[in-house]
Protein backbone atom coordinates (compact mmCIF):
# COMPACT_ATOMS: atom_id res chain seq x y z
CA UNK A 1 0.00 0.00 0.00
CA UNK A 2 1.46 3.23 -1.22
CA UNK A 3 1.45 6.19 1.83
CA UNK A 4 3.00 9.77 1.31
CA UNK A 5 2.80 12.64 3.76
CA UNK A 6 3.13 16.04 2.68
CA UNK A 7 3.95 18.86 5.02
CA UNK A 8 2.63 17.64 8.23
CA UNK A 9 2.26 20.18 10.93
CA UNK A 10 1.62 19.24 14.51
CA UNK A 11 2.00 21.39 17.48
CA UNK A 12 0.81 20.47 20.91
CA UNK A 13 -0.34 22.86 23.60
CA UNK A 14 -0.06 22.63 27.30
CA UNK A 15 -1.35 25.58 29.58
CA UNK A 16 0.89 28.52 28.63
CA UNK A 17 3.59 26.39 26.69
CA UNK A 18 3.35 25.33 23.10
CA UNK A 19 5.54 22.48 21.39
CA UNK A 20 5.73 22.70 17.62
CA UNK A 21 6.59 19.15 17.28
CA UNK A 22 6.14 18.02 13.82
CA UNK A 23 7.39 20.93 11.13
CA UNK A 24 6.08 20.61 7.19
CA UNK A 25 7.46 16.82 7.71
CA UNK A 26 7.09 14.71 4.28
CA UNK A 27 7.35 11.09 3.50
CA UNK A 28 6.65 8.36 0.91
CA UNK A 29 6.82 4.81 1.34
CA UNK A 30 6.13 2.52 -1.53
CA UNK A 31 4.06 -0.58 -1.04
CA UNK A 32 6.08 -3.31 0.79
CA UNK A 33 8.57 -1.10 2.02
CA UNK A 34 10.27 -1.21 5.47
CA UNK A 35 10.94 1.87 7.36
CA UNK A 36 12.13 2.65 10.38
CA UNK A 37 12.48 5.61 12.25
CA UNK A 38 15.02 7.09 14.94
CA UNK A 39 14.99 10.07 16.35
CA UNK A 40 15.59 11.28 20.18
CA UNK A 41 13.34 10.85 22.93
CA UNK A 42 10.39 13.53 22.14
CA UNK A 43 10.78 14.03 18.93
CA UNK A 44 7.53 13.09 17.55
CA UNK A 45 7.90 9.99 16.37
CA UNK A 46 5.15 8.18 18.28
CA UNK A 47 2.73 11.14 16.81
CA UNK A 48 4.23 10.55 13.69
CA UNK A 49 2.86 7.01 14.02
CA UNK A 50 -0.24 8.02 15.08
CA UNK A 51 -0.99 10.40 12.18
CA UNK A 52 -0.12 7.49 9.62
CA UNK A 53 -2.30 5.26 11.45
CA UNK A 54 -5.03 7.57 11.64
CA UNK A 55 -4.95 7.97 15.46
CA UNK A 56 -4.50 11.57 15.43
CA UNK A 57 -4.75 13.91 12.87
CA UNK A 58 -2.21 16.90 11.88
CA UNK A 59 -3.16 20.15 12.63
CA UNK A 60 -2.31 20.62 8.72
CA UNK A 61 -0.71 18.81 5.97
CA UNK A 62 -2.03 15.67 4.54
CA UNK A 63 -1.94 11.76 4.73
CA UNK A 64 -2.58 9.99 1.54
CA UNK A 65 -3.09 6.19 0.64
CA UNK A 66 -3.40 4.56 -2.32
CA UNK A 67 -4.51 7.89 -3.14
CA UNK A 68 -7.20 9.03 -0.63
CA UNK A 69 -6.73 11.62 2.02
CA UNK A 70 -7.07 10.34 5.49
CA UNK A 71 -6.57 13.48 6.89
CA UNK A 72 -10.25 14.42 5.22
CA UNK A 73 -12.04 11.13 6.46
CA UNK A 74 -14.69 10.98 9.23
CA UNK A 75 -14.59 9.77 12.39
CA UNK A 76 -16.60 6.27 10.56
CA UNK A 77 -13.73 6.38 7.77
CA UNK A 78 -10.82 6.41 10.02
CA UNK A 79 -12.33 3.53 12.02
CA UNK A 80 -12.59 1.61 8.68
CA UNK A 81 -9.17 2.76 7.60
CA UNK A 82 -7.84 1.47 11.08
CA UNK A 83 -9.94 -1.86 11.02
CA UNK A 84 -9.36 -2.77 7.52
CA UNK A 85 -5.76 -1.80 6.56
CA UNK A 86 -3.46 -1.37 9.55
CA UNK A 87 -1.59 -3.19 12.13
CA UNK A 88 -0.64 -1.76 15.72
CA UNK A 89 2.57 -2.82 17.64
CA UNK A 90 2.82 -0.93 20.60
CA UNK A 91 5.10 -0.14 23.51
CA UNK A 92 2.52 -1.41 25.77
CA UNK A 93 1.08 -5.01 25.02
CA UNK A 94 -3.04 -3.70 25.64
CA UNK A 95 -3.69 -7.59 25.75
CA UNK A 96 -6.78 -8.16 28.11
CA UNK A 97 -5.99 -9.70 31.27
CA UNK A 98 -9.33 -11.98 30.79
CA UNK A 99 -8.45 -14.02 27.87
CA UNK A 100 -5.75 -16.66 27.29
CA UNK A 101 -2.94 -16.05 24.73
CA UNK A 102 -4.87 -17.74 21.83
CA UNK A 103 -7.83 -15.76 22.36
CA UNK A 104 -5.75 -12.38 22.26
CA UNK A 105 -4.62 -12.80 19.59
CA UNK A 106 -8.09 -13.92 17.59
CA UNK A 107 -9.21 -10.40 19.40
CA UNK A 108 -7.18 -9.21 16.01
CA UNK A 109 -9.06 -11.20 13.54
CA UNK A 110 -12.83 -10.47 14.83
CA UNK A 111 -13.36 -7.56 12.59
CA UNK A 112 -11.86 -9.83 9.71
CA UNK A 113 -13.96 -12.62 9.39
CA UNK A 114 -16.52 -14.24 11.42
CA UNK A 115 -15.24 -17.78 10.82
CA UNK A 116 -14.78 -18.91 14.24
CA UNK A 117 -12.96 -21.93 13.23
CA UNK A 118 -10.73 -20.31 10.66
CA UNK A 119 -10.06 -17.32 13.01
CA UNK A 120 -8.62 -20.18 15.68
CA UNK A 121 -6.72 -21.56 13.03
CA UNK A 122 -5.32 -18.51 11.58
CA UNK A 123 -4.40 -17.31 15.17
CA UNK A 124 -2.68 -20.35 15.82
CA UNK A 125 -0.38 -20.18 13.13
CA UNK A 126 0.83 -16.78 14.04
CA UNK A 127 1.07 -18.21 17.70
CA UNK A 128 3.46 -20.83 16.56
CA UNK A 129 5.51 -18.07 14.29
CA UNK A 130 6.32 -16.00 17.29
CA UNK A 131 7.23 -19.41 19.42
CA UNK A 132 4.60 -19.30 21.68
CA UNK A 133 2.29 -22.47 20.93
CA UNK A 134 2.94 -23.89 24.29
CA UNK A 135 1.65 -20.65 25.90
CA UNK A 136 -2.14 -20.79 24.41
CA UNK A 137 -4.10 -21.36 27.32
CA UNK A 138 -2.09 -18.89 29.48
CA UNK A 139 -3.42 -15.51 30.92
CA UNK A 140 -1.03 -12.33 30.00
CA UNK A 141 -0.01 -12.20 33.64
CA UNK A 142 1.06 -15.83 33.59
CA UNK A 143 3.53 -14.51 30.53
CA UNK A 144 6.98 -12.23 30.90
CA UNK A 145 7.47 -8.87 29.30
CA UNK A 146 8.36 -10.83 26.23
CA UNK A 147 6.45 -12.98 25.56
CA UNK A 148 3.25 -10.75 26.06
CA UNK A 149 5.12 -8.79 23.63
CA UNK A 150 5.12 -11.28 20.98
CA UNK A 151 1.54 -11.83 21.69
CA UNK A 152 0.68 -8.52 20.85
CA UNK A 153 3.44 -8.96 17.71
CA UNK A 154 0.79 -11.82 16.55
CA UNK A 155 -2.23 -9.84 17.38
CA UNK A 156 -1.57 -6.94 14.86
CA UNK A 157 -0.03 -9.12 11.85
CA UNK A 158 -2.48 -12.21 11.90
CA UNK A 159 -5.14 -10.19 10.16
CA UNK A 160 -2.31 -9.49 7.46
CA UNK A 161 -3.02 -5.46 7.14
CA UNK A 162 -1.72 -3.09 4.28
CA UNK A 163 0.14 -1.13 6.89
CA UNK A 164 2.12 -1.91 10.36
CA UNK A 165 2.94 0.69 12.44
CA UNK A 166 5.54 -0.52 15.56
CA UNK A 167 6.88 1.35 18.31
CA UNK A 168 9.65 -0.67 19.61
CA UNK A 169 8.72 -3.78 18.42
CA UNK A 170 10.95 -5.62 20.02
CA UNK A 171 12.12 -3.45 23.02
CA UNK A 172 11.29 -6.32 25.60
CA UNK A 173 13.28 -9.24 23.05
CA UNK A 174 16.73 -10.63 23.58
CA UNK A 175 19.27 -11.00 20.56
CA UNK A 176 17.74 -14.05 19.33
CA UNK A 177 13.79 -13.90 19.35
CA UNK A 178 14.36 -10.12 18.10
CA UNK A 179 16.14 -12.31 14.41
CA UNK A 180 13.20 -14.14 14.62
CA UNK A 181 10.69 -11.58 14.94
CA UNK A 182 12.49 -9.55 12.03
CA UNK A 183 12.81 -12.36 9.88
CA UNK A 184 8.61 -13.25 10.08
CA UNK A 185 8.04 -9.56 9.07
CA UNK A 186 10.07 -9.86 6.69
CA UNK A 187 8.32 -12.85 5.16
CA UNK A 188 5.00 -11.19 5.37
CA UNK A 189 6.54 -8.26 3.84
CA UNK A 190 7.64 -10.57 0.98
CA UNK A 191 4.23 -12.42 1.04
CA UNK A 192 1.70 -9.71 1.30
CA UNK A 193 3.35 -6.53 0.59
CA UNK A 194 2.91 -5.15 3.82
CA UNK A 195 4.09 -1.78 4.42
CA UNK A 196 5.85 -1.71 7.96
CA UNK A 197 7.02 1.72 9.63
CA UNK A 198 8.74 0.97 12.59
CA UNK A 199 10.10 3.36 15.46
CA UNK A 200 13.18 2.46 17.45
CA UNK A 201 16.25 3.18 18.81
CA UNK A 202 17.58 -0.28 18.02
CA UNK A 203 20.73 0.15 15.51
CA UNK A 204 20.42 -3.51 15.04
CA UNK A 205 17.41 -3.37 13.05
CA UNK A 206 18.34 -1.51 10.58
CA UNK A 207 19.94 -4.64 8.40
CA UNK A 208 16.42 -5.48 8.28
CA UNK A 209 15.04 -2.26 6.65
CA UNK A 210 15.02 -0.71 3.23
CA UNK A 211 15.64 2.55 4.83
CA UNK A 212 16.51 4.07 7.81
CA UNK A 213 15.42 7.74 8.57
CA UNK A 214 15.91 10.01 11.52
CA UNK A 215 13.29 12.27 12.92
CA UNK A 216 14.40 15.73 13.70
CA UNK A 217 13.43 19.38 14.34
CA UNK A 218 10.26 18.07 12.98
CA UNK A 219 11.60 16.57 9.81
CA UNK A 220 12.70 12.95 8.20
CA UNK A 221 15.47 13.06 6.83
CA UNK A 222 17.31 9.89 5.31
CA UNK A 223 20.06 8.19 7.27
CA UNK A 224 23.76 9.40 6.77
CA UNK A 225 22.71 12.09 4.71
């Protein structure tokens, strides 16, 4: 799925103080493209997410895909953009402390398809691609940091969306489940032609990406330039 921003503006204001923290910031990403994004701590790159995803909205500027303007979409539109076409990895897991593992990560399918059976089997397999088949039946507080992370990895990419927006995806990972977790989204990237934009201050990643941009004073700009 093809996404350019074009001048973004966002400033946030808080009693007498006002933070200008996105500044006429542009970006295209063609479809199946891997980006990620570093920047310093408060530079905007969580909002940045959350414009692209259709969370927020800039106070100017616009967010296009495949050719429509999400910026200019209803309350009803976004929540169709959001259900139908992306996938959200965030810092915190927002798995529900009721279900099991297995039935966390269906949560991601219900607006999908109504196919019980298919929706178990579907979840399953993205169960056993982050390594947690054995964990099914457990409740998130029966899991470590980790491995509720990976739960939440499965959650956003088992319904297979056009986009995936993560915020340190793999903050709570050691060394080797963070290959593994690369590797997958890579496949699906291959596969489906997902487009993943992915925040972190992980240097290691960036063997995984097509390209690596820094967020800045408000602007992308490409890494090493």
């Amino acid at each position: 799925m093809r996404l350019q921003a074009t001048n973004i503006h966002k400033t946030y204001v808080s009693g007498t103080t006002t933070t200008e923290v996105l500044r006429g910031l542009d970006l295209e990403a063609k479809a199946g493209e891997m980006i990620m994004i570093m920047g310093p701590s408060g530079s905007g790159k969580t909002t940045l997410l959350n414009i692209l995803g259709g969370i927020d909205k800039p106070d100017s500027g616009t967010v296009t895909v495949e050719g429509n303007d999400i910026t200019a979409l209803d309350q009803r539109g976004l929540n169709r953009y959001r259900r139908d076409s992306v996938g959200f990895i965030f810092q915190f897991y927002n798995l529900i402390p009721t279900l099991n593992t297995l039935e966390n990560i269906e949560l991601g399918l219900e607006t999908v398809s109504r196919d019980k059976r298919s929706n178990r089997e579907r979840a399953m397999r993205y169960l056993k691609l982050v390594d947690l088949e054995d964990k099914a039946t457990n409740l998130p507080q029966e899991l470590s940091g980790g491995e509720q992370q990976r739960v939440a990895i499965a959650r956003a990419l088992c319904k297979e969306p056009s986009v995936v927006l993560a915020d340190e995806p793999t903050g709570n990972l050691d060394e080797e489940l963070e290959g593994d977790v690369m590797r997958l989204m890579q496949s699906l990237q291959a596969e489906l032609g997902m487009t993943f934009f992915i925040v972190s201050h992980n240097s290691r990643l960036t063997k995984y990406m097509d390209r690596t941009m820094l967020l800045r004073r408000g602007k992308l700009t490409v890494k090493g330039d």
